[in-house]
N, C-alpha and C. Protein backbone atom coordinates (compact mmCIF):
# COMPACT_ATOMS: atom_id res chain seq x y z
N UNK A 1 -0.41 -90.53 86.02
CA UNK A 1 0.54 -90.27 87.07
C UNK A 1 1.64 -89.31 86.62
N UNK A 2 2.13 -89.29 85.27
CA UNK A 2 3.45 -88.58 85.12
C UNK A 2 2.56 -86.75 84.80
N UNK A 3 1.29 -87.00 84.50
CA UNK A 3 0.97 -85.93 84.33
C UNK A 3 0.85 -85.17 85.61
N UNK A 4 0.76 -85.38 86.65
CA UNK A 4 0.42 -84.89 88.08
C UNK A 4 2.07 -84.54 88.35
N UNK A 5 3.01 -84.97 88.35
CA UNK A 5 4.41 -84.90 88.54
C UNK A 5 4.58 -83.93 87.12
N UNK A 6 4.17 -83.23 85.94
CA UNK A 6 4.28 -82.91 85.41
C UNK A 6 3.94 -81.24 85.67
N UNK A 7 2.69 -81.52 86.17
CA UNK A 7 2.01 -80.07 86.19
C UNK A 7 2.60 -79.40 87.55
N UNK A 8 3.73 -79.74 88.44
CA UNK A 8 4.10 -79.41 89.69
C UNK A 8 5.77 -78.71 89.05
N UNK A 9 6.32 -79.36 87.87
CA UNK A 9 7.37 -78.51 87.33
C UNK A 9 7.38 -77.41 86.52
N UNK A 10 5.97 -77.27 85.99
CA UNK A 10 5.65 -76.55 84.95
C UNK A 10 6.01 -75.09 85.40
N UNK A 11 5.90 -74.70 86.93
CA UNK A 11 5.98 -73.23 86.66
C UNK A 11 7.24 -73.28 87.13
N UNK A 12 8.09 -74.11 87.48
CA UNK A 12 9.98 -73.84 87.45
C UNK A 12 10.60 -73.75 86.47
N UNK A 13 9.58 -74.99 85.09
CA UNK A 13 10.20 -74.43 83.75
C UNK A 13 9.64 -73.05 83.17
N UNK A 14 9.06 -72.32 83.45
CA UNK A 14 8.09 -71.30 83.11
C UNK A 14 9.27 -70.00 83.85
N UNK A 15 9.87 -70.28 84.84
CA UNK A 15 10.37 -68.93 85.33
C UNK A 15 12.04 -69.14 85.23
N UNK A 16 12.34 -70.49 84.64
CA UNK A 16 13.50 -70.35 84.13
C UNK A 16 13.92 -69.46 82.53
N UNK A 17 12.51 -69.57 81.68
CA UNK A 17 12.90 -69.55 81.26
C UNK A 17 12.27 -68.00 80.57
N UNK A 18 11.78 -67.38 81.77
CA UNK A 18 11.41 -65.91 81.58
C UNK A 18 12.66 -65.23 82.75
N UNK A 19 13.85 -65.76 82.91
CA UNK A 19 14.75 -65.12 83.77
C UNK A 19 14.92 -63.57 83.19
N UNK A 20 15.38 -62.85 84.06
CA UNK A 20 15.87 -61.70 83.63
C UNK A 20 16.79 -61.11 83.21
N UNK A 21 17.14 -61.41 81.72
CA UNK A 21 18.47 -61.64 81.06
C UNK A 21 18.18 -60.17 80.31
N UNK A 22 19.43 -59.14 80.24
CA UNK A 22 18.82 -58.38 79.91
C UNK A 22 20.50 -58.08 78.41
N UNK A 23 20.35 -57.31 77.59
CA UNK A 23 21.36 -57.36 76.49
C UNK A 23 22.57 -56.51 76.86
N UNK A 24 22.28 -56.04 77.90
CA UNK A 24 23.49 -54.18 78.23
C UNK A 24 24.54 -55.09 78.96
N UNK A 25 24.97 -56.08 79.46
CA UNK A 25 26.22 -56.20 79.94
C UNK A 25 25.83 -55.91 81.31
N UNK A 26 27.21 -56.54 81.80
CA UNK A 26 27.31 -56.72 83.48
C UNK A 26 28.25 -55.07 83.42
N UNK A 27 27.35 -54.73 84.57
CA UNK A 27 28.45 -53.58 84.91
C UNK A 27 30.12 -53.42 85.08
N UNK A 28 31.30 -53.14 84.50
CA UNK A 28 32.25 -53.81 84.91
C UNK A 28 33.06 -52.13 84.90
N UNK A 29 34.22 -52.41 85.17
CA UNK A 29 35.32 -51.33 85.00
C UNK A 29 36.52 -51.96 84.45
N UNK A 30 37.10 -51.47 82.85
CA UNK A 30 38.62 -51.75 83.05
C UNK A 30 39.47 -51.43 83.67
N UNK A 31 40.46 -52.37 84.49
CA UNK A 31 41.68 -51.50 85.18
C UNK A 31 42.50 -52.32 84.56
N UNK A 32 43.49 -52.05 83.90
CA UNK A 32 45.00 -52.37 83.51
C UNK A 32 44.60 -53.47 82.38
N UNK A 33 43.72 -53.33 82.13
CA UNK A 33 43.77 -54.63 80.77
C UNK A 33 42.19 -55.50 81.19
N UNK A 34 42.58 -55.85 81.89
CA UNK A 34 41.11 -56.40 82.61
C UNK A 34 39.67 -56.05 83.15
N UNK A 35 38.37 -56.58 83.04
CA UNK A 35 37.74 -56.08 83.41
C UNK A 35 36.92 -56.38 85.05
N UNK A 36 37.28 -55.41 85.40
CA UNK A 36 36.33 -55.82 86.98
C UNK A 36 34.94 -55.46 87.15
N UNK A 37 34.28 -56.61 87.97
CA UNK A 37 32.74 -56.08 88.32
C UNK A 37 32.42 -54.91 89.12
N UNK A 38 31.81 -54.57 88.31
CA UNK A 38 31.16 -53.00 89.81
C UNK A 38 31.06 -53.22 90.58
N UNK A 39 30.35 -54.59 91.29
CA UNK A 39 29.87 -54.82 92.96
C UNK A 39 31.96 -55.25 93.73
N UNK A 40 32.70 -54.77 92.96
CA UNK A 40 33.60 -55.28 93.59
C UNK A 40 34.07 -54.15 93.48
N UNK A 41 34.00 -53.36 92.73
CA UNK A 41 34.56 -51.41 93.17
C UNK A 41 34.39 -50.93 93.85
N UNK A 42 32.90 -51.62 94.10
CA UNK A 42 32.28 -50.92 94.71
C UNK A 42 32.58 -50.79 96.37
N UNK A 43 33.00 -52.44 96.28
CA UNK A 43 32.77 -52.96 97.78
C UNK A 43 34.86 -52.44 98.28
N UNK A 44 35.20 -52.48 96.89
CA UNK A 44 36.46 -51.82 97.79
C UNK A 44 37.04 -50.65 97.99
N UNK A 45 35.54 -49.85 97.41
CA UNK A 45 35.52 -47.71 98.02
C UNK A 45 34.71 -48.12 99.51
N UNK A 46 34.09 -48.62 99.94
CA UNK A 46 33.77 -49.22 101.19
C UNK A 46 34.31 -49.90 101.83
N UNK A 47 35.19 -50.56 101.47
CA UNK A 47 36.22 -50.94 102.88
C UNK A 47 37.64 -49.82 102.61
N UNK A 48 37.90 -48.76 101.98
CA UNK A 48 38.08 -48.42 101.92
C UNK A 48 38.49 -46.49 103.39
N UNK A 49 36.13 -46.15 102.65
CA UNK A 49 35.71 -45.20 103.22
C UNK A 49 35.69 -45.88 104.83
N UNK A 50 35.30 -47.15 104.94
CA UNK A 50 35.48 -47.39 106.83
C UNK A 50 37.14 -47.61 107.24
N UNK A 51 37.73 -47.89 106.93
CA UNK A 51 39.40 -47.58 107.05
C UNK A 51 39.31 -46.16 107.33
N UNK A 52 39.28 -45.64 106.24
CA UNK A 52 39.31 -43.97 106.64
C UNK A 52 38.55 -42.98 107.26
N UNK A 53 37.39 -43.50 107.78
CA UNK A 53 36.47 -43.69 108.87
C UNK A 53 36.90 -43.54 109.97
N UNK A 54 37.65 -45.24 110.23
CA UNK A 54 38.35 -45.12 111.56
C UNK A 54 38.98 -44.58 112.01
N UNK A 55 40.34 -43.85 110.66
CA UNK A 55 41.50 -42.85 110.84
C UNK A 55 41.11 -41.85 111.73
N UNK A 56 40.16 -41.33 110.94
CA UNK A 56 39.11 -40.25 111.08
C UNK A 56 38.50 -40.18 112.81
N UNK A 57 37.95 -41.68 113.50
CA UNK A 57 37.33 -41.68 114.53
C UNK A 57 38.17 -41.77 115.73
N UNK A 58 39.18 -42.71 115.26
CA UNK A 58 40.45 -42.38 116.46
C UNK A 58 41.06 -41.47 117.15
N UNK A 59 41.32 -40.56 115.31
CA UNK A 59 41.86 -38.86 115.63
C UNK A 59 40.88 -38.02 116.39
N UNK A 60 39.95 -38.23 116.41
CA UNK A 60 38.68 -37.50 117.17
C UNK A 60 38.18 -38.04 118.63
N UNK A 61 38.75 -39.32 118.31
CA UNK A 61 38.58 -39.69 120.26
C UNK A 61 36.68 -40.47 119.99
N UNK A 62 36.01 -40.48 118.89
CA UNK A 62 34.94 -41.07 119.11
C UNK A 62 35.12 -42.58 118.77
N UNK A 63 35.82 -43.21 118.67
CA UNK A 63 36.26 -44.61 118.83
C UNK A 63 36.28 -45.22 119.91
N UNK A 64 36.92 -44.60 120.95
CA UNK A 64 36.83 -44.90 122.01
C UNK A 64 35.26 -44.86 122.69
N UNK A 65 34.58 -44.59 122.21
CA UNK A 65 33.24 -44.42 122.96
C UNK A 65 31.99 -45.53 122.23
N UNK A 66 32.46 -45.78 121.04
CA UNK A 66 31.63 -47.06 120.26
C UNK A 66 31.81 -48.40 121.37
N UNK A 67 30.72 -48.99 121.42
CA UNK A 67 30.39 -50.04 122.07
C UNK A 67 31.11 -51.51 121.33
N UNK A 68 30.12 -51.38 119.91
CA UNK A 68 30.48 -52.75 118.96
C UNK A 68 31.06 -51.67 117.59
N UNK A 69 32.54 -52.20 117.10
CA UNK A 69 33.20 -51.12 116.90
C UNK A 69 33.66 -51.69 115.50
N UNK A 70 33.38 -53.15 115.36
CA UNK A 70 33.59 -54.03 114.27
C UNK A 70 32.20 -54.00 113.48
N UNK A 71 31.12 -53.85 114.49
CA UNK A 71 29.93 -53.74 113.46
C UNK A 71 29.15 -52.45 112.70
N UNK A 72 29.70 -51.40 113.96
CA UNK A 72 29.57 -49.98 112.95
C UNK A 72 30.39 -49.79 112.07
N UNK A 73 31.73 -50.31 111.79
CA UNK A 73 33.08 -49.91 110.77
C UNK A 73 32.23 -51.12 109.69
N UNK A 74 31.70 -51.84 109.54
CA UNK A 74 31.60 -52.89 108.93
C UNK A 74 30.24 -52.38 107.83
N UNK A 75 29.05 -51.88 109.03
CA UNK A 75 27.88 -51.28 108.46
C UNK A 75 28.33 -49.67 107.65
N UNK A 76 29.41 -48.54 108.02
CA UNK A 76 29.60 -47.61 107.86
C UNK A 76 30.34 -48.30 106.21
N UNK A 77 31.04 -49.32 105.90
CA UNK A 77 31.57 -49.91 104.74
C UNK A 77 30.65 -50.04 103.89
N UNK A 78 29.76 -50.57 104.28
CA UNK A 78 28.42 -51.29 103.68
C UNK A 78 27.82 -50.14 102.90
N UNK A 79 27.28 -49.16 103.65
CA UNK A 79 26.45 -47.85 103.52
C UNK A 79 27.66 -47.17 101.85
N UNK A 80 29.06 -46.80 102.73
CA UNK A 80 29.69 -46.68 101.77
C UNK A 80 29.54 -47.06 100.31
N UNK A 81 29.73 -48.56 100.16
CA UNK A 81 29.62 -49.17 99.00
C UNK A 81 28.07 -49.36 98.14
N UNK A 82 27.10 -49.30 98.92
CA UNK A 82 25.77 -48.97 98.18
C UNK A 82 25.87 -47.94 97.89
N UNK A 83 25.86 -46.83 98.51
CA UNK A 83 25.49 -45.71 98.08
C UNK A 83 26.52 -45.23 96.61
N UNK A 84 27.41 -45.60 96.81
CA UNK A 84 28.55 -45.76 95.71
C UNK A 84 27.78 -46.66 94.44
N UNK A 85 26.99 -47.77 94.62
CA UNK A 85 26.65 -48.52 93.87
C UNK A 85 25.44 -47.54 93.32
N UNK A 86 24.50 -47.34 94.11
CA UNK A 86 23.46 -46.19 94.08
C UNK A 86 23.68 -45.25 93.23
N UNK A 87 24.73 -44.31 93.43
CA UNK A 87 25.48 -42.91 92.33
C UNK A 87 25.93 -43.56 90.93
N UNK A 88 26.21 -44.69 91.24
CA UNK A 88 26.83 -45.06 89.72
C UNK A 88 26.36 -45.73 88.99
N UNK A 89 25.38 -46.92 89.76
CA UNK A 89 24.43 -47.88 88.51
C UNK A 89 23.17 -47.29 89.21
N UNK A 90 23.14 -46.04 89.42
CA UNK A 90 21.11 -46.68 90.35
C UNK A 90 20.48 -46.49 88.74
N UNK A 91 19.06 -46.23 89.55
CA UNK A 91 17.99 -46.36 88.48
C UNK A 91 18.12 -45.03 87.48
């Protein structure tokens, strides 16, 4: 019996313990003493670029013509911050 309950964990211990640990470090940036994660630089040149987006869409009068105006500023952030992530850690 414990062998049947045995052979059903075997491949959770098997892929714990081939995780993908790799030796180079988490991507980070120092600012002022400290170190910050990239996915958080990243994500705040993207809320950033949609702030200045909007500046941008107001002054132009195409704001007024967006339907859902929270989910393009939100996706236009998004795009921002990958592609940012993309230029700086891609492959």
């Amino acid at each position: 019996m414990r062998y049947i309950r045995l052979r059903f964990f075997i491949p959770y211990f098997s892929l714990l313990a081939s995780e993908g640990c790799s030796f180079q470090g988490v991507p980070s940036f120092p600012v002022a003493g400290a170190y910050f994660p990239g996915w958080m630089v990243c994500g705040l040149i993207g809320v950033a670029v949609a702030v200045g987006l909007r500046m941008v869409f107001l002054l132009t009068g195409i704001d007024a013509n967006l339907s859902f105006r929270l989910f393009t500023y939100m996706a236009l952030g998004v795009i921002a911050a990958l592609t940012m992530w993309t230029l700086v850690f891609g492959p």
